[in-house]
Structure formats: structure tokens, C-alpha cells
N, C-alpha and C. Protein backbone atom coordinates (compact mmCIF):
# COMPACT_ATOMS: atom_id res chain seq x y z
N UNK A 1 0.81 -1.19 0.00
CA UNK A 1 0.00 0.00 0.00
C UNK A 1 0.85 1.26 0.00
N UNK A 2 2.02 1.46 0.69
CA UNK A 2 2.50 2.74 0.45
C UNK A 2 4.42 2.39 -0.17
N UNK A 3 4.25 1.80 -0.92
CA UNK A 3 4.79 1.55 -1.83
C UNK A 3 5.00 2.26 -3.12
N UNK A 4 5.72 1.93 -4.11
CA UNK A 4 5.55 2.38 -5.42
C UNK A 4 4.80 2.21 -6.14
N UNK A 5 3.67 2.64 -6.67
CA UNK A 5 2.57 2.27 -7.34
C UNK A 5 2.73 1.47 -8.79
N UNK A 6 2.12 0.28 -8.80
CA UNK A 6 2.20 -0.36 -9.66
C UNK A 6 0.98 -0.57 -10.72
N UNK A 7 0.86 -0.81 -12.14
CA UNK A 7 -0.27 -1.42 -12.99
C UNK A 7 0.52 -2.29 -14.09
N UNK A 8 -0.22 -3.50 -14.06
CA UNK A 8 0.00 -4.02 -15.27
C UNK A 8 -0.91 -4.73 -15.72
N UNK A 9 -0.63 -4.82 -17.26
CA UNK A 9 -1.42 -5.87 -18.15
C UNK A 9 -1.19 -7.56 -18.09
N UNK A 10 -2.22 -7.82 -17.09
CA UNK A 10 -1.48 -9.16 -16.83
C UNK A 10 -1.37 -10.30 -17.91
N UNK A 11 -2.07 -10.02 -18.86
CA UNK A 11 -2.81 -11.10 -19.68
C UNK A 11 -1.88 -10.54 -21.26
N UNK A 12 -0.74 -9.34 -21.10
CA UNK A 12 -0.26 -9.01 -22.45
C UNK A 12 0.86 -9.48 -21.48
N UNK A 13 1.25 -9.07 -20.06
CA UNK A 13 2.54 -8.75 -19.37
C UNK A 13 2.66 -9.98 -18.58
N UNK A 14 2.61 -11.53 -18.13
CA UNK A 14 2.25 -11.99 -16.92
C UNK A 14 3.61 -11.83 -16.29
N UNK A 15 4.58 -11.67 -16.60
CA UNK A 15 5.90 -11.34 -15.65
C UNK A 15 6.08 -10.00 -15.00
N UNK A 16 4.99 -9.48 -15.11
CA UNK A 16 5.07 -7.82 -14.61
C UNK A 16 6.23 -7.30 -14.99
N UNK A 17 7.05 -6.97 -16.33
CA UNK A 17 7.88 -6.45 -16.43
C UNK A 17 7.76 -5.15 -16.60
N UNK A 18 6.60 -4.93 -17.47
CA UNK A 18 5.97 -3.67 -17.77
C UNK A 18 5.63 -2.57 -16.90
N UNK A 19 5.65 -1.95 -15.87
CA UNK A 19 5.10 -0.34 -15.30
C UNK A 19 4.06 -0.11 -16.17
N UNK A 20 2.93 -0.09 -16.16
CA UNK A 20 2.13 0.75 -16.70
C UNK A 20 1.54 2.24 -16.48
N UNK A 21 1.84 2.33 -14.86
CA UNK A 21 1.13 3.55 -14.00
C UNK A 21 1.47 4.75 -14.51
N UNK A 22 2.47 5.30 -15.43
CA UNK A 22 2.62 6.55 -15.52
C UNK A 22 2.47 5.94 -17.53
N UNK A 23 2.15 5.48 -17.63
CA UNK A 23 1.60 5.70 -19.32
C UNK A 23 0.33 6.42 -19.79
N UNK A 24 0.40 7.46 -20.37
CA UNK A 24 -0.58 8.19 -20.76
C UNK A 24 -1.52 7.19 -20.93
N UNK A 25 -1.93 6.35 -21.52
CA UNK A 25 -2.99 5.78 -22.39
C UNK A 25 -3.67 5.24 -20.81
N UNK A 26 -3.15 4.74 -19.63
CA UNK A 26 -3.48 3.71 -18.81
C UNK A 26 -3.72 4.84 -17.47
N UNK A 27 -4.13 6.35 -17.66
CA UNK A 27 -4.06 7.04 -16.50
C UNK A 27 -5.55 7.15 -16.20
N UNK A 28 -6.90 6.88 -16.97
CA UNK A 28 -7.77 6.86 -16.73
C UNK A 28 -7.92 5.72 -15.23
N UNK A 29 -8.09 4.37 -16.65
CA UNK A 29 -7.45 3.01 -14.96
C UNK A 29 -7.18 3.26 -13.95
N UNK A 30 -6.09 3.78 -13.81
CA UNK A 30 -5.02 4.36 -12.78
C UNK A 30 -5.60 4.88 -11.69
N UNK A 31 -6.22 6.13 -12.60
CA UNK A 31 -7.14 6.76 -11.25
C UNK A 31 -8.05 6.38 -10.46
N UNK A 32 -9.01 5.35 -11.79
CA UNK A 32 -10.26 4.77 -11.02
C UNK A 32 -9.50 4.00 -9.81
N UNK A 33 -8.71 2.86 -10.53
CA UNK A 33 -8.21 1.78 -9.33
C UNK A 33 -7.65 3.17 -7.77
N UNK A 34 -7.31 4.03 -8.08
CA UNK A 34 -6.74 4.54 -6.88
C UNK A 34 -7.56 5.03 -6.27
N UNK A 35 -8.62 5.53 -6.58
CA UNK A 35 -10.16 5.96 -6.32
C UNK A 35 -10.75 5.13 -5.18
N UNK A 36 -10.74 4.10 -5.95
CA UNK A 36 -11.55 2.64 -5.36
C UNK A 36 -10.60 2.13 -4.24
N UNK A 37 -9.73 1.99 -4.21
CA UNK A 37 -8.47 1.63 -3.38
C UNK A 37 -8.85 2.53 -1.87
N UNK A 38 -8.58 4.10 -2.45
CA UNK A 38 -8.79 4.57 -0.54
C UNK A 38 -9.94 4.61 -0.70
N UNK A 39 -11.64 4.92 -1.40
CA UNK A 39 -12.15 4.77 -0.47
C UNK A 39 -12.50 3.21 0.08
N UNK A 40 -12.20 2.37 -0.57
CA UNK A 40 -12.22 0.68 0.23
C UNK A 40 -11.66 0.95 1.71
N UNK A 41 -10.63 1.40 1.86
CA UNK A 41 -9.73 1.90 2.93
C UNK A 41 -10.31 2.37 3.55
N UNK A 42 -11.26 3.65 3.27
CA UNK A 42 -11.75 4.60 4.39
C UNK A 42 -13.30 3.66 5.00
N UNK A 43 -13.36 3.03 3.91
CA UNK A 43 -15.16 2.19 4.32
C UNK A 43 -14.56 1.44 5.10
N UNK A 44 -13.82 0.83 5.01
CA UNK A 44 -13.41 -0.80 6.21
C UNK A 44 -12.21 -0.67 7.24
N UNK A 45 -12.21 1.12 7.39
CA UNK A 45 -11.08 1.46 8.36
C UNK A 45 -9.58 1.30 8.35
N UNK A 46 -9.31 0.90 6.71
CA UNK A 46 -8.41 0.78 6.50
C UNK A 46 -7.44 1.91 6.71
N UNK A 47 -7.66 3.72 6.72
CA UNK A 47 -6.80 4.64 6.92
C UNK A 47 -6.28 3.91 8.50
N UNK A 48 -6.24 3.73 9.41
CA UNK A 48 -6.11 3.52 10.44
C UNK A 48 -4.77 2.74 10.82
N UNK A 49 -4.25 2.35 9.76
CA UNK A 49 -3.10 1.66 9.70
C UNK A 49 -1.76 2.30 10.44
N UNK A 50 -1.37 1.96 11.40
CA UNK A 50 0.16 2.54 11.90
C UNK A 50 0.59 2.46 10.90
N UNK A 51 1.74 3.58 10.86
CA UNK A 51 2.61 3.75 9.55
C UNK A 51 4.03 3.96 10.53
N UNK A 52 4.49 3.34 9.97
CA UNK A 52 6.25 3.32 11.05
C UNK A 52 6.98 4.33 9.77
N UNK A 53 8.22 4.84 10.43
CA UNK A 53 9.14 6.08 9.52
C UNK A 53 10.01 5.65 8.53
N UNK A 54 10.23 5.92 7.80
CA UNK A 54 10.56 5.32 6.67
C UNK A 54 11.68 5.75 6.70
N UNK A 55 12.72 5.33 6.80
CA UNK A 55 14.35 5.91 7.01
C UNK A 55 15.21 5.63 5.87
N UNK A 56 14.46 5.85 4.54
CA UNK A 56 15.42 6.32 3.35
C UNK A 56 14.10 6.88 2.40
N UNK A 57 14.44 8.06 1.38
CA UNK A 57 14.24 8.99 0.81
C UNK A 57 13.01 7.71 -0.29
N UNK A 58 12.24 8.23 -0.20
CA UNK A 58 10.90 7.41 -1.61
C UNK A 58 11.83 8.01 -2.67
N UNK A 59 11.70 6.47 -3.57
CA UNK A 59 12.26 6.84 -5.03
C UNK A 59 11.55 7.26 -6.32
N UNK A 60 9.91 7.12 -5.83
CA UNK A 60 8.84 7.96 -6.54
C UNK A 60 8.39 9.34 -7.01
N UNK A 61 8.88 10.06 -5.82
CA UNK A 61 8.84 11.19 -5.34
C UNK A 61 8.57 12.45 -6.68
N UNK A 62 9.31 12.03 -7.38
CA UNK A 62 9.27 12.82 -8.64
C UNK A 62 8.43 12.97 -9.34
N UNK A 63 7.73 11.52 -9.21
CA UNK A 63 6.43 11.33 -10.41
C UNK A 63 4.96 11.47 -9.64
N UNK A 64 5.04 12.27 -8.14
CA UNK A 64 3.82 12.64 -7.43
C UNK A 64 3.25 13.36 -8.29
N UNK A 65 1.79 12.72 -8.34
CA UNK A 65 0.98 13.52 -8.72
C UNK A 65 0.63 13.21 -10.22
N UNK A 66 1.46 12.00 -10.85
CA UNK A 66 1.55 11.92 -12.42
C UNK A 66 0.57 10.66 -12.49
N UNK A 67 -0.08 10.20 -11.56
CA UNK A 67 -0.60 8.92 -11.38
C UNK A 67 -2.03 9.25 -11.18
């Protein structure tokens, strides 16, 4: 979950080699699934999760917001 965000085509990709999440064509998807994702989270109390500190720099960071 607070990870690097991932999408793939499982059925073109099954080795997940592919990233799909920041491909123009696949940002519609993207959003819905992330949509659906927190509020699943917020309905079944999932925000509630301890989050421990993360003691090295996210390597995402750059592409906030491109997803």
C-alpha cells in the first residue's frame, strides 16, 4: 500500500515487467483503481493503519501527482 505504485497488463505482461502507472494511455485506470483503493480503505477502516518512519528517501517522489 505505500509503496511504489504499480499497474500491469497481466494477460499481455504476466511477468510484470511492464510499469504501466505513468503511461498516458493507462491514467484513466489508474485513477479509477486509486479511487476505489482509498475509499475501500476509508469504508473498512483501513486509513487507520500505523505507519512506522521510513528511514530512506521514496524513489517515486518525482512522479507525485503523475498517477
Amino acid at each position: 500500500m505505500w509503496d511504489i505504485n504499480e499497474l500491469y497488463d497481466i494477460k499481455a505482461d504476466p511477468e510484470e515487467m511492464n510499469n504501466l502507472i505513468r503511461s498516458p494511455e493507462h491514467q484513466e485506470v489508474a485513477g479509477r483503481l486509486k479511487k476505489e483503493l482509498w475509499d475501500w480503505l476509508e469504508q473498512t477502516g483501513g486509513l487507520q493503519i500505523p505507519l512506522k518512519p521510513v528511514p530512506h528517501r521514496r524513489i517515486d517522489l518525482p512522479f507525485k501527482g503523475t498517477y
